[in-house]
C-alpha atoms as a PDB file:
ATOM      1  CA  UNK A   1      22.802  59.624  -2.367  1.00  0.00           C
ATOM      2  CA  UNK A   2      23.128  56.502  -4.154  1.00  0.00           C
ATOM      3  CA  UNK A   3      21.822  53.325  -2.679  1.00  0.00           C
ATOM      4  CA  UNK A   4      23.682  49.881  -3.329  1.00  0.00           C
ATOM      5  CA  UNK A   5      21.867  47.253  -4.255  1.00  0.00           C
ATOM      6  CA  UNK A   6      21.442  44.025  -2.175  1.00  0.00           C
ATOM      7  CA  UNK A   7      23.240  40.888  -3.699  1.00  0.00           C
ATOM      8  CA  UNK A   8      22.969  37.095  -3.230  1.00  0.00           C
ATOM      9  CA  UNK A   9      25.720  34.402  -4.074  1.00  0.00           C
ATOM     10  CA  UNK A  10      24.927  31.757  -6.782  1.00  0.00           C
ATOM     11  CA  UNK A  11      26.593  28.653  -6.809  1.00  0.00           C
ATOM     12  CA  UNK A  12      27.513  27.176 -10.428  1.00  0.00           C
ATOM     13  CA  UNK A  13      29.711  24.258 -11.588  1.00  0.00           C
ATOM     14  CA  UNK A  14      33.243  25.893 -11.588  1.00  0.00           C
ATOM     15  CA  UNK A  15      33.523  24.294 -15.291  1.00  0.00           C
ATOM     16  CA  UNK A  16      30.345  26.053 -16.167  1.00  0.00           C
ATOM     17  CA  UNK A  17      31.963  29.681 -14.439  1.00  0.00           C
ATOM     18  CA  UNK A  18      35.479  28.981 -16.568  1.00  0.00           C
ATOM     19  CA  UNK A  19      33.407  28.370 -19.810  1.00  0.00           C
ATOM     20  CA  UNK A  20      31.518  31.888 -19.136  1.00  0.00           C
ATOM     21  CA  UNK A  21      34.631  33.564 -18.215  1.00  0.00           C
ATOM     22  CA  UNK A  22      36.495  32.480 -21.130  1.00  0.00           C
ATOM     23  CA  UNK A  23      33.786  33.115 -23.928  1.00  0.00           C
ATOM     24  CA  UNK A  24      32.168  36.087 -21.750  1.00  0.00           C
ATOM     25  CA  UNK A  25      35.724  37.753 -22.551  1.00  0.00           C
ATOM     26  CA  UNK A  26      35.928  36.747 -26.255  1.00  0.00           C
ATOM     27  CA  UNK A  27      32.558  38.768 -26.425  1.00  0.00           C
ATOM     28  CA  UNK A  28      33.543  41.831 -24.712  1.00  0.00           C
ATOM     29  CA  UNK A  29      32.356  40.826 -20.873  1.00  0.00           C
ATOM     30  CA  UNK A  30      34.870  41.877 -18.044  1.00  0.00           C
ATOM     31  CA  UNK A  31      33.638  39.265 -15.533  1.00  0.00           C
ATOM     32  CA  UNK A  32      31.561  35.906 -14.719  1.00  0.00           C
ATOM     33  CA  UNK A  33      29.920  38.272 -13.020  1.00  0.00           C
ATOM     34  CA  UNK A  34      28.942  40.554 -15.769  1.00  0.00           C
ATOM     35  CA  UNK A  35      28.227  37.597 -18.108  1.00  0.00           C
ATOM     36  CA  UNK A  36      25.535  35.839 -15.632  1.00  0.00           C
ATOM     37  CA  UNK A  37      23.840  38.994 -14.956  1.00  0.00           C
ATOM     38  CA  UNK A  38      23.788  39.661 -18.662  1.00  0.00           C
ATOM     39  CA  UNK A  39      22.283  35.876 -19.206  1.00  0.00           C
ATOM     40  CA  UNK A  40      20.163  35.876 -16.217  1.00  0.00           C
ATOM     41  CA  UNK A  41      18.462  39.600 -17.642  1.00  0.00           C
ATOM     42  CA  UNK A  42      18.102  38.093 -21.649  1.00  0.00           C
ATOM     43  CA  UNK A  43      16.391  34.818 -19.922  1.00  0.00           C
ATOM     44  CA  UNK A  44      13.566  36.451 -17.783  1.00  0.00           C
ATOM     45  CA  UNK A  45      13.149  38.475 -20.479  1.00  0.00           C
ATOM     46  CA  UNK A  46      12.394  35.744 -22.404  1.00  0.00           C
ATOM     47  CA  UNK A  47      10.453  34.095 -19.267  1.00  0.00           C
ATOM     48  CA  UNK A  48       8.256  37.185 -19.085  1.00  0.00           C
ATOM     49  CA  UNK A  49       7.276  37.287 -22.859  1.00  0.00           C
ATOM     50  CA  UNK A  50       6.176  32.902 -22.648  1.00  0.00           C
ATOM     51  CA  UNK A  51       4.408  33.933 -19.890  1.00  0.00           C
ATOM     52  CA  UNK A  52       2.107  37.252 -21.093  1.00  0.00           C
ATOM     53  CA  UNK A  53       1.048  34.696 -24.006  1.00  0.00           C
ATOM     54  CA  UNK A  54       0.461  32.253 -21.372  1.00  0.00           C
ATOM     55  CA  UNK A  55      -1.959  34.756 -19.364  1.00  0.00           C
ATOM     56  CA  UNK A  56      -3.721  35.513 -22.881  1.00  0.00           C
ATOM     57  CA  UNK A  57      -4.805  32.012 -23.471  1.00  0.00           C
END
């Protein structure tokens, strides 16, 4: 059985969303959607690094 995950809606600047859709495609990304996911999953990885060097100090 596969479950579906739940989703949430995310408002952006449509300029912003025709700017990702555009260069998201250039690069090999089929969607806005697949672009922000990708961006949003590089940026808390970078989030989560800052803050185990935060916890160190």
């Amino acid at each position: 059985m596969v479950m579906k995950a739940e989703k949430v809606m995310v408002e952006i600047p449509k300029t912003l969303a025709e700017e990702a859709l555009k260069l998201g495609k250039m690069f090999g990304y089929s969607s806005v959607t697949e672009f922000t996911k990708d961006a949003m999953h590089r940026r808390l990885e970078e989030l989560r690094k800052i803050e185990k060097v935060e916890k160190k100090k």
